[in-house]
C-alpha atoms as a PDB file:
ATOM      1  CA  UNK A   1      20.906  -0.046  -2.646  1.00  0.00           C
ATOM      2  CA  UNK A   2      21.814   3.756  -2.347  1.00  0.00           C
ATOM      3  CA  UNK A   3      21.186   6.990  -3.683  1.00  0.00           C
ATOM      4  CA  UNK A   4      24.538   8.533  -1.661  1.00  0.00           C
ATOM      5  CA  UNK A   5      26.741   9.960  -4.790  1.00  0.00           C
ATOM      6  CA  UNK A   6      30.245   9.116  -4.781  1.00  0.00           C
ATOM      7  CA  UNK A   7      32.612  12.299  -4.490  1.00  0.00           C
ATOM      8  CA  UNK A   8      36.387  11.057  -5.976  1.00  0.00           C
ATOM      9  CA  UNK A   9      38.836  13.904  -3.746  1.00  0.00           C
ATOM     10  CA  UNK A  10      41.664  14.915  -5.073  1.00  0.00           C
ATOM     11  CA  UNK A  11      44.002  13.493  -2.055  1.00  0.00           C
ATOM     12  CA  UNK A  12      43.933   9.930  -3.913  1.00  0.00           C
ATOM     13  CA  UNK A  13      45.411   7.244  -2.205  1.00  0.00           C
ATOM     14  CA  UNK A  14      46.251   8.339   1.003  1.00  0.00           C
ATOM     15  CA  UNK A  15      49.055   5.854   3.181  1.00  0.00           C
ATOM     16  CA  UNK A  16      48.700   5.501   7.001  1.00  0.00           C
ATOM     17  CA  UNK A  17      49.876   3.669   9.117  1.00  0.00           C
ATOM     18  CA  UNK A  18      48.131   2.221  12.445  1.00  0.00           C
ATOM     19  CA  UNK A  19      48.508   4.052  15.905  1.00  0.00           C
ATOM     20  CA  UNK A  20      46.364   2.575  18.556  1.00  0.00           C
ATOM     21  CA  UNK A  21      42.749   0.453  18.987  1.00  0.00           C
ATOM     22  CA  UNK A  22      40.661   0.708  21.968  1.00  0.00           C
ATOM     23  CA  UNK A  23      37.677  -1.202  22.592  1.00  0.00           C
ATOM     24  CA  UNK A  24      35.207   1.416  23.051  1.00  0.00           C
ATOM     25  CA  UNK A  25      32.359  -0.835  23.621  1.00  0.00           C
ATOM     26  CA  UNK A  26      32.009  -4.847  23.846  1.00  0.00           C
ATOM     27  CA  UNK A  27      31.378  -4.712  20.223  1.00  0.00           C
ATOM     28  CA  UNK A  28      32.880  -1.619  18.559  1.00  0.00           C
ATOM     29  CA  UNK A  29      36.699  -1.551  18.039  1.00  0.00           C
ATOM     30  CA  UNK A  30      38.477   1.929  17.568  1.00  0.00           C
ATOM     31  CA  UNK A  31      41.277   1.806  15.472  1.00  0.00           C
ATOM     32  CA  UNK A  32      43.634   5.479  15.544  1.00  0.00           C
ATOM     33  CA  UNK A  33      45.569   5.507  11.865  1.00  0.00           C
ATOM     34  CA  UNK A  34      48.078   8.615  11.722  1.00  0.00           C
ATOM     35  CA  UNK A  35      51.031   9.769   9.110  1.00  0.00           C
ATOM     36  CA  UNK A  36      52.436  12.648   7.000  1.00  0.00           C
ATOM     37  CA  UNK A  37      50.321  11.037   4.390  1.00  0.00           C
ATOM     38  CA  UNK A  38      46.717  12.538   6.261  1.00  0.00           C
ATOM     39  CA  UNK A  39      48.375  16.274   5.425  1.00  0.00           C
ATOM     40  CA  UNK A  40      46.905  15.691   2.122  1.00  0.00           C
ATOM     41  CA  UNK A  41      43.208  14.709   3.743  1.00  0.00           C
ATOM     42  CA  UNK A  42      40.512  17.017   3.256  1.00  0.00           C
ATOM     43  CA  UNK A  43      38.226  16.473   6.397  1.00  0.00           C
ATOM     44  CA  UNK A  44      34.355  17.444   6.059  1.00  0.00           C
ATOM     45  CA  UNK A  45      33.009  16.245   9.158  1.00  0.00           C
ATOM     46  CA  UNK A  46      29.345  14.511   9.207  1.00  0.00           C
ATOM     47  CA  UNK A  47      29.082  11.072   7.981  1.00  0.00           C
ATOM     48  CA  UNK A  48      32.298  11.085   5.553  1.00  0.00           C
ATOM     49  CA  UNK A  49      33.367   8.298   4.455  1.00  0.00           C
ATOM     50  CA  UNK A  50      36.296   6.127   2.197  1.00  0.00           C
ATOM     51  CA  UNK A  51      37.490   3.312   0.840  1.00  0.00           C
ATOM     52  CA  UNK A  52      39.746   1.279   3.350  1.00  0.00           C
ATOM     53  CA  UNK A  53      42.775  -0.780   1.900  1.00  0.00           C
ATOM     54  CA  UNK A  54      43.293  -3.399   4.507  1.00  0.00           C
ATOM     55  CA  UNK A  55      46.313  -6.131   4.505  1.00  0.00           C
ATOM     56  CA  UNK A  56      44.739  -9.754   4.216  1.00  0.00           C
ATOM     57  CA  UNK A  57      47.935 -11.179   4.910  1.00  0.00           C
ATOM     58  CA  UNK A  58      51.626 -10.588   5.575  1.00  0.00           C
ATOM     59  CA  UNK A  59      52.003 -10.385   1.737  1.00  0.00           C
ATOM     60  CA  UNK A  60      49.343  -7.780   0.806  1.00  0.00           C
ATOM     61  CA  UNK A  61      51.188  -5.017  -0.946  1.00  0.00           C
ATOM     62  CA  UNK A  62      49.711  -1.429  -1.371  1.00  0.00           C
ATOM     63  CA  UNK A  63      51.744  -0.938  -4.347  1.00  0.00           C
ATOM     64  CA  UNK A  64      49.944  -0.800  -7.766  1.00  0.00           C
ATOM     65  CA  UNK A  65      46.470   0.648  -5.625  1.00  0.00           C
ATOM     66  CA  UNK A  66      44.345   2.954  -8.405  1.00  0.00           C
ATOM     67  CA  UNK A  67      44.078   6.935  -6.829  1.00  0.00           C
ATOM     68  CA  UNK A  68      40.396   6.832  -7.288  1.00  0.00           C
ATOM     69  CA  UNK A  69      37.766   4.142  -7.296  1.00  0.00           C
ATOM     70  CA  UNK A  70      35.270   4.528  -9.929  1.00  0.00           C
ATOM     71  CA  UNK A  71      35.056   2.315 -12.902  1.00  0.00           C
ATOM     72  CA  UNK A  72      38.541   2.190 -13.848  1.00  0.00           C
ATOM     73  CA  UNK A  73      39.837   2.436 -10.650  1.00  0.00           C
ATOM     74  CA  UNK A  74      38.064  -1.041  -9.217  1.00  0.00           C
ATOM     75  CA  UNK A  75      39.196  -2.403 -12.727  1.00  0.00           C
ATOM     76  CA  UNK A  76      42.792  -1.547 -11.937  1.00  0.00           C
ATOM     77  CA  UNK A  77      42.202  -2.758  -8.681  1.00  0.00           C
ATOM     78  CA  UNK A  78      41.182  -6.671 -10.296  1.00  0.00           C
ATOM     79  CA  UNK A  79      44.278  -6.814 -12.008  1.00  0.00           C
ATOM     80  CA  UNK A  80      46.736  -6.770  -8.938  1.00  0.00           C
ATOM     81  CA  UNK A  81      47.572 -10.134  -8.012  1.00  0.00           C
ATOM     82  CA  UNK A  82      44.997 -11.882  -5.729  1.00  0.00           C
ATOM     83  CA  UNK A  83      47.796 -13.141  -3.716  1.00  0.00           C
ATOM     84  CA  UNK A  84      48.747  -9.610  -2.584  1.00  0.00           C
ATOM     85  CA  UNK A  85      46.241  -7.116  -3.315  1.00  0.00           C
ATOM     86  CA  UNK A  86      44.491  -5.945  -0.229  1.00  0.00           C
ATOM     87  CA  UNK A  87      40.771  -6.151   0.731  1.00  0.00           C
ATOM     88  CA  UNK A  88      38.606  -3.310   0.171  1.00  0.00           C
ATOM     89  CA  UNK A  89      35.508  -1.869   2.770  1.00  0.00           C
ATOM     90  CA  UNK A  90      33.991   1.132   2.766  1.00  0.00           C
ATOM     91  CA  UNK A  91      34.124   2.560   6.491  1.00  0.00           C
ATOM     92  CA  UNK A  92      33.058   6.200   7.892  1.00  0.00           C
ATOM     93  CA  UNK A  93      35.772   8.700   9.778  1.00  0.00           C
ATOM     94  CA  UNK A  94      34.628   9.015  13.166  1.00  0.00           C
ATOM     95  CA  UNK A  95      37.093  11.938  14.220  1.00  0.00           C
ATOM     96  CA  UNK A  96      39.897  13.483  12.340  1.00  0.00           C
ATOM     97  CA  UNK A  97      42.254  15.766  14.408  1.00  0.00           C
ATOM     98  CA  UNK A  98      44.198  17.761  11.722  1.00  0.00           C
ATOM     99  CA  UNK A  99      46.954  18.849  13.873  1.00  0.00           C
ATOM    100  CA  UNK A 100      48.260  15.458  15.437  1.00  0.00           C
ATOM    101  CA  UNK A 101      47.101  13.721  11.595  1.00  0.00           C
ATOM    102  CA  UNK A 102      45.145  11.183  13.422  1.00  0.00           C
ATOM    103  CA  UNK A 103      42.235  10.025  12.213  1.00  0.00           C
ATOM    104  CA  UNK A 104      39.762   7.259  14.363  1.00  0.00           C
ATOM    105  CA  UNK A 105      37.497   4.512  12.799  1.00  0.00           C
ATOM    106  CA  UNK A 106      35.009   2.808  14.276  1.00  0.00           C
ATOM    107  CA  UNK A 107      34.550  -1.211  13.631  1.00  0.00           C
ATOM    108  CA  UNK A 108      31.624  -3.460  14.576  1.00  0.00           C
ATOM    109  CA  UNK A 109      33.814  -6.365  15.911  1.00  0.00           C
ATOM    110  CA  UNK A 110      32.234  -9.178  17.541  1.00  0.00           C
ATOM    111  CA  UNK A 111      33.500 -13.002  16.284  1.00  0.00           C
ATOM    112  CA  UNK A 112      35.515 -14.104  13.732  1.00  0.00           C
ATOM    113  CA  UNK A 113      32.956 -13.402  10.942  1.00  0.00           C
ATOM    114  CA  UNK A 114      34.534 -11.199   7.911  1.00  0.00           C
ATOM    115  CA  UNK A 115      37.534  -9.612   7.398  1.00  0.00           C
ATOM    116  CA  UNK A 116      37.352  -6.180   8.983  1.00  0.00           C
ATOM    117  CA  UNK A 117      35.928  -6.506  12.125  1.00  0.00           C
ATOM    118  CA  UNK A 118      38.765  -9.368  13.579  1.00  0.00           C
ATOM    119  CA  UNK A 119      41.427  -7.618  11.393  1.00  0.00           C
ATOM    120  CA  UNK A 120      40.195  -4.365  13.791  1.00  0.00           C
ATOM    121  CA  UNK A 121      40.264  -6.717  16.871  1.00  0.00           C
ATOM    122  CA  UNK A 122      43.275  -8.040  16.192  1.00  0.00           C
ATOM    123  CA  UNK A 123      45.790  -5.536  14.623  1.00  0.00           C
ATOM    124  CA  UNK A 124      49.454  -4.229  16.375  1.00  0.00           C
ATOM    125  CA  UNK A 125      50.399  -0.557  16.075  1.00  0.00           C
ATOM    126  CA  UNK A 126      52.796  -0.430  12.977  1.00  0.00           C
ATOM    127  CA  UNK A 127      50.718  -2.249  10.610  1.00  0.00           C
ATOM    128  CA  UNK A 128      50.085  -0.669   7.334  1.00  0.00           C
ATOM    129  CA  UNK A 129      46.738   0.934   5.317  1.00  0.00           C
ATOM    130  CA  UNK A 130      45.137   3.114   3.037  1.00  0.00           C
ATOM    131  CA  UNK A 131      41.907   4.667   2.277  1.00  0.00           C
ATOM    132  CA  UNK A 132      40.918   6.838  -0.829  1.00  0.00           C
ATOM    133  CA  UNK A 133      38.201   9.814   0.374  1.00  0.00           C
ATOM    134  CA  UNK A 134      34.916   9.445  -0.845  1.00  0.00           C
ATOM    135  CA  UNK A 135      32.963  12.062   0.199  1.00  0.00           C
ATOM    136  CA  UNK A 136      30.087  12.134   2.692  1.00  0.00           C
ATOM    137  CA  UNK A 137      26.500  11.050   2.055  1.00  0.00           C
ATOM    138  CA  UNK A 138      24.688  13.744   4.465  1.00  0.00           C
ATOM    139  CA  UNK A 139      23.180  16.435   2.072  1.00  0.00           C
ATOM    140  CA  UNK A 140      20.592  18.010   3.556  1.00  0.00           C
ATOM    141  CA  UNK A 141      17.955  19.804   1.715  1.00  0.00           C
ATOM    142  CA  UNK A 142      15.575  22.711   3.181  1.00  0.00           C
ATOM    143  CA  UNK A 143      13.813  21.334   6.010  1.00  0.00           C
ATOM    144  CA  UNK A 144      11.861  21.761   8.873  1.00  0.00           C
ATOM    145  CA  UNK A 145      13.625  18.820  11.306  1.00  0.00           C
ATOM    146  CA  UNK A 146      15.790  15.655  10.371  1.00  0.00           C
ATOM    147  CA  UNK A 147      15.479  12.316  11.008  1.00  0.00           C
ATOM    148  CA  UNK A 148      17.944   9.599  11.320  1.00  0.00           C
ATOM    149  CA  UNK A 149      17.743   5.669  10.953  1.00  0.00           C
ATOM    150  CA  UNK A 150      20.560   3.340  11.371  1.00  0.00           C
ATOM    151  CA  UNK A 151      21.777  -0.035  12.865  1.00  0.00           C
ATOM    152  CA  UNK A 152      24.982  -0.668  14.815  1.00  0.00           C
ATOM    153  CA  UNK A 153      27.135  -0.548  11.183  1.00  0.00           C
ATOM    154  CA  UNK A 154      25.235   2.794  10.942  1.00  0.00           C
ATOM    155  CA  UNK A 155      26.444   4.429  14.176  1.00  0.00           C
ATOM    156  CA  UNK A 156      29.877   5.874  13.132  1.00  0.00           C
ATOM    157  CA  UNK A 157      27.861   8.003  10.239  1.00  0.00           C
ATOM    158  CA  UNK A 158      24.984   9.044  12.653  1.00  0.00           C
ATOM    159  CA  UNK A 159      27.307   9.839  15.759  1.00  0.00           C
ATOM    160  CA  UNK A 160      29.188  12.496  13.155  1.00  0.00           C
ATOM    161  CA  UNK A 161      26.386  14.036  11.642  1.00  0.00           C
ATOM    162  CA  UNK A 162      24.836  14.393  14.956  1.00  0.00           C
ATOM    163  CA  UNK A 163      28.336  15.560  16.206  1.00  0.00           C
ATOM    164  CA  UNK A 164      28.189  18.271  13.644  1.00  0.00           C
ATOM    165  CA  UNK A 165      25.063  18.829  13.046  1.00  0.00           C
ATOM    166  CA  UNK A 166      23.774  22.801  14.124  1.00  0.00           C
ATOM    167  CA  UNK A 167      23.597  23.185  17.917  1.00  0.00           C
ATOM    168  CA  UNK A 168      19.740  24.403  16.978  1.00  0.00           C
ATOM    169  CA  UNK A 169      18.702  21.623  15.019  1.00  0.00           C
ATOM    170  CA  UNK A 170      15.748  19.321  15.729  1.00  0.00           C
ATOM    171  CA  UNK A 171      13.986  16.110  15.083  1.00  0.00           C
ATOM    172  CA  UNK A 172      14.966  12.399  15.979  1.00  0.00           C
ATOM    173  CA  UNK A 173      17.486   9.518  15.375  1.00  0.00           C
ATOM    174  CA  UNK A 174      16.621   6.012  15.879  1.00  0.00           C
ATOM    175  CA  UNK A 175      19.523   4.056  16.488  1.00  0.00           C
ATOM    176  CA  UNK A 176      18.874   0.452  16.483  1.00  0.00           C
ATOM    177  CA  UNK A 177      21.951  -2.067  18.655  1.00  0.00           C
ATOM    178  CA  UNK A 178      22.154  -5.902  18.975  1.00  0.00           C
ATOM    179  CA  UNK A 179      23.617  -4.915  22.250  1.00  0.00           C
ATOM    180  CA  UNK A 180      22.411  -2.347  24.969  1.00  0.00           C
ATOM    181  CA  UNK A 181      26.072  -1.666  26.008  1.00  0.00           C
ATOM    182  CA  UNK A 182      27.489  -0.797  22.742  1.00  0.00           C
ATOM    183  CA  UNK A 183      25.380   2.843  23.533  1.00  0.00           C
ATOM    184  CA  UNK A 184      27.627   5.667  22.811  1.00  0.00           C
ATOM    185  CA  UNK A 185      27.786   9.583  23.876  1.00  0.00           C
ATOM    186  CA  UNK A 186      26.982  11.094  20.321  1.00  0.00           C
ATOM    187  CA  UNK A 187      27.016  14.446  21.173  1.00  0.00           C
ATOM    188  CA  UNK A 188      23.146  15.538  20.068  1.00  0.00           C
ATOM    189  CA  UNK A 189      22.082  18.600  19.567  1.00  0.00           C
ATOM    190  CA  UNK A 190      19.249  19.596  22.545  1.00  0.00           C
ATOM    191  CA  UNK A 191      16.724  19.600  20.096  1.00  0.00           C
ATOM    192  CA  UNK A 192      17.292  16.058  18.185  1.00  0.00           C
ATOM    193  CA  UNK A 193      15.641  13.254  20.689  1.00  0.00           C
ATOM    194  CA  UNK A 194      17.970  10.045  19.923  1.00  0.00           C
ATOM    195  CA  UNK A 195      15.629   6.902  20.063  1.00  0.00           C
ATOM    196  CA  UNK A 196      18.266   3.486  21.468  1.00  0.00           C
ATOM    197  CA  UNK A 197      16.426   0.441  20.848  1.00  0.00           C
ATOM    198  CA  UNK A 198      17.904  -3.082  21.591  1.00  0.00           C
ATOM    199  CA  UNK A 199      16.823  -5.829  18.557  1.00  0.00           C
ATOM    200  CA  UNK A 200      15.090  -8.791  20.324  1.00  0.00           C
ATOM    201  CA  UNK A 201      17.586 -12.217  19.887  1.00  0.00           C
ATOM    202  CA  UNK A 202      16.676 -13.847  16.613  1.00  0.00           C
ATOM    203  CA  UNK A 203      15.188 -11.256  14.901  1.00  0.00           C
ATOM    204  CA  UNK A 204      15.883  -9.512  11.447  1.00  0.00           C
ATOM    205  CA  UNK A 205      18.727  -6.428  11.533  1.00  0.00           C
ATOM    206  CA  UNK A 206      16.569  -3.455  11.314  1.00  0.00           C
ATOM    207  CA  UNK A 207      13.059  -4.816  12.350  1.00  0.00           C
ATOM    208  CA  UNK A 208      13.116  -2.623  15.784  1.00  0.00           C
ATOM    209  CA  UNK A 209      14.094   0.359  14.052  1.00  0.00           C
ATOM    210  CA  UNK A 210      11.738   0.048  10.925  1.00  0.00           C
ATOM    211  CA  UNK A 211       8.890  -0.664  14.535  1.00  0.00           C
ATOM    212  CA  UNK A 212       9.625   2.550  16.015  1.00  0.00           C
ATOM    213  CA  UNK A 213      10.259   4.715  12.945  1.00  0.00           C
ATOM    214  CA  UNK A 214       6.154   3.708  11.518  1.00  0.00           C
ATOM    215  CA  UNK A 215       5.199   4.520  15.705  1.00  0.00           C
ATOM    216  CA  UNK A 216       7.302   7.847  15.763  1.00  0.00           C
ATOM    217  CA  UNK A 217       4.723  10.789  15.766  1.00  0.00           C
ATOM    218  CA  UNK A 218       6.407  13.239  13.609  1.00  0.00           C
ATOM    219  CA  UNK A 219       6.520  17.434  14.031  1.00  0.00           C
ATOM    220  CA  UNK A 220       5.171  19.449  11.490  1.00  0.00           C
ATOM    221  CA  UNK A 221       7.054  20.233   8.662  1.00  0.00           C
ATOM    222  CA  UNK A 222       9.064  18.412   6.109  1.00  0.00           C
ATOM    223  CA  UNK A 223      12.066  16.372   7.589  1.00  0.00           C
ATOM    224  CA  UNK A 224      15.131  15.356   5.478  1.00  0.00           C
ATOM    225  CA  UNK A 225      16.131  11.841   6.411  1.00  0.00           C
ATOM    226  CA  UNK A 226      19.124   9.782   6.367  1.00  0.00           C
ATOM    227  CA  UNK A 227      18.757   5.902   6.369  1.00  0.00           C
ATOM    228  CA  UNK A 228      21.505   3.740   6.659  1.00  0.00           C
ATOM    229  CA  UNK A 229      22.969   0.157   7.645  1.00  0.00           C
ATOM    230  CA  UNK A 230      21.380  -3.487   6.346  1.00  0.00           C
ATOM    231  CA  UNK A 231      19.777  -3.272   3.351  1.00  0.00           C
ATOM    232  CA  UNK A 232      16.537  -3.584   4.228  1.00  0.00           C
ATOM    233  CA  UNK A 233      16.478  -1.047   6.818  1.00  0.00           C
ATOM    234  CA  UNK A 234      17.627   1.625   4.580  1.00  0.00           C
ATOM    235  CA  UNK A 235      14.955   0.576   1.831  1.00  0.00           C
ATOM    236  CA  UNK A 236      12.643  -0.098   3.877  1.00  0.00           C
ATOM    237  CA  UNK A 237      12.931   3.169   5.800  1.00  0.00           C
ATOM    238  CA  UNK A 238      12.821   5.057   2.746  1.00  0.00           C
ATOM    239  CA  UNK A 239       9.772   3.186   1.450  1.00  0.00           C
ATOM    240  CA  UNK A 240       7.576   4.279   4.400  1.00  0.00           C
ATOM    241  CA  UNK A 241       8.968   7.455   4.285  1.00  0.00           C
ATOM    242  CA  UNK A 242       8.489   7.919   1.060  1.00  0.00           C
ATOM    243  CA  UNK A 243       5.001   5.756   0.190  1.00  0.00           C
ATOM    244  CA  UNK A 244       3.811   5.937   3.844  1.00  0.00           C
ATOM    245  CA  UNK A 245       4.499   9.674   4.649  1.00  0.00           C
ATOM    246  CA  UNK A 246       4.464  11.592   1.582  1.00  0.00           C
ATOM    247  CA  UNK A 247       8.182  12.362   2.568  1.00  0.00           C
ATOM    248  CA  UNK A 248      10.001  13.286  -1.299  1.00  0.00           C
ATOM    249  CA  UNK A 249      12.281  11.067  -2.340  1.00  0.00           C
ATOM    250  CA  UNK A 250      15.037  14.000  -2.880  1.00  0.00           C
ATOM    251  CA  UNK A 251      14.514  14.471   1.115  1.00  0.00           C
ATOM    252  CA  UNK A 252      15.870  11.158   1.765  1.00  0.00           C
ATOM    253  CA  UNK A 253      19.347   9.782   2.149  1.00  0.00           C
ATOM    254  CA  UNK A 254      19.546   6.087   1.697  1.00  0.00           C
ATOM    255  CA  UNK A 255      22.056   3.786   1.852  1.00  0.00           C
ATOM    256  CA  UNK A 256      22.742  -0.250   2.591  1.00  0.00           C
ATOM    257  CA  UNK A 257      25.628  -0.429   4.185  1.00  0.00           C
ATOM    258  CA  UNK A 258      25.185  -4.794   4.369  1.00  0.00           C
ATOM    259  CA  UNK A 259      22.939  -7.425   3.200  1.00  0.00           C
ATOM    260  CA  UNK A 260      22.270  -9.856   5.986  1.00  0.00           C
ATOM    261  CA  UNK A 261      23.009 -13.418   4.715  1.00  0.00           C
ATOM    262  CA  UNK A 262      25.686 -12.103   1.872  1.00  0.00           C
ATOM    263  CA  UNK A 263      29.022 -12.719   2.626  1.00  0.00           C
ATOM    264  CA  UNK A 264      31.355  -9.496   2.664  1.00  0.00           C
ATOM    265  CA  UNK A 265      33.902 -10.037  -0.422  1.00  0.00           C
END
């Protein structure tokens, strides 16, 4: 479930190739991609995100990959052969530096569950990918203060737009880990209080930040919020702020980023 629209940039297909991967936490994986190709990337900053091509397999060919991904594009996409074609996952930039054409992205990595997150753990410099730009969810409306909700898949989308946001912003962002040391500096403004909460063992993805965001005594005004991460966090965010608040629905920003129990394709 989301209400984020899908923006289809004009850069297309854009080719990289990987640089470097650091293990910026115990469970988050940086992986630097960098070519000529990124001279054609238009950066936005906040929570932007794409669609990553990764290699499956030594035989997963990036030839034949559709510019865009919309209808036709994903359709195009079906009919490469399944032997070759790569797997596709939507991931967020967490820094772009235009002048070196490196760009860094952030990966939840801990196990052998999926294909992204051990494919992050696990990849050499040299090995190939591509993304196609799709725009970036954060679009604020007037308000008075914002509020951000997320889990750990969240964190690379609210670390940007709290990166960029205005130095004189306010409100909150509840960030909600599996693991206290996967914390990271995100660069808040002075005026946004960030909320780290640590999910008790055994207990639903999103159930300590749904807790704190009913608790959270909020300032006057209207806030635009931005939910993101399992499913039901980001619906059921937006249903108390929406039902439970009186919060508009055009002032909220909701997306599920996983469904817990649902395989990634």
């Amino acid at each position: 479930m989301s209400n984020i629209a899908v923006t289809h940039a004009p850069s297309g297909l854009v080719r990289a190739t990987v640089l470097r991967t650091e293990r910026v936490t115990p469970n988050m994986v940086r992986v630097t991609i960098g070519g000529d190709d990124l001279g054609r990337y238009e950066y936005q900053g906040f929570d932007q995100w794409f669609r990553l091509a990764l290699p499956v397999d030594q035989s997963t060919s990036f030839e034949g990959m559709p510019q865009r991904f919309g209808i036709g594009g994903y359709l195009k996409y079906l009919t490469l052969p399944k032997t070759s074609r790569p797997a596709i996952r939507n991931y967020t930039v967490r820094a772009f530096r235009p002048a070196s054409r490196e760009l860094d992205i952030d990966f939840v990595s801990h196990g052998d569950e999926g294909i992204a997150g051990p494919w992050a753990a696990a990849v050499e410099p040299g090995a190939e990918v591509a993304f196609i730009d799709q725009g970036c969810g954060w679009a604020p409306v007037p308000s008075d203060w914002v509020l951000l909700v997320a889990d750990e898949s969240g964190l690379p989308a609210v670390a940007g737009i709290l990166r960029d946001l205005p130095r004189d912003a306010v409100g909150h962002a509840i960030i909600e880990l599996f693991d206290e040391a996967d914390r990271q500096d995100v660069g808040a403004p002075s005026g946004v209080e960030v909320h780290w909460l640590v999910r008790e063992a055994g207990t639903d993805p999103g159930s300590a930040a749904l807790r704190a965001l009913e608790a959270l005594e909020f300032p006057a005004g209207s806030p635009y919020a931005f939910a993101v991460g399992e499913q039901a966090l980001a619906a059921g965010a937006r249903r108390h702020l929406v039902q439970g608040r009186g919060v508009p629905k055009q002032h909220v920003t909701f997306s599920g980023y996983w469904k817990r129990g649902v395989a990634a394709r």
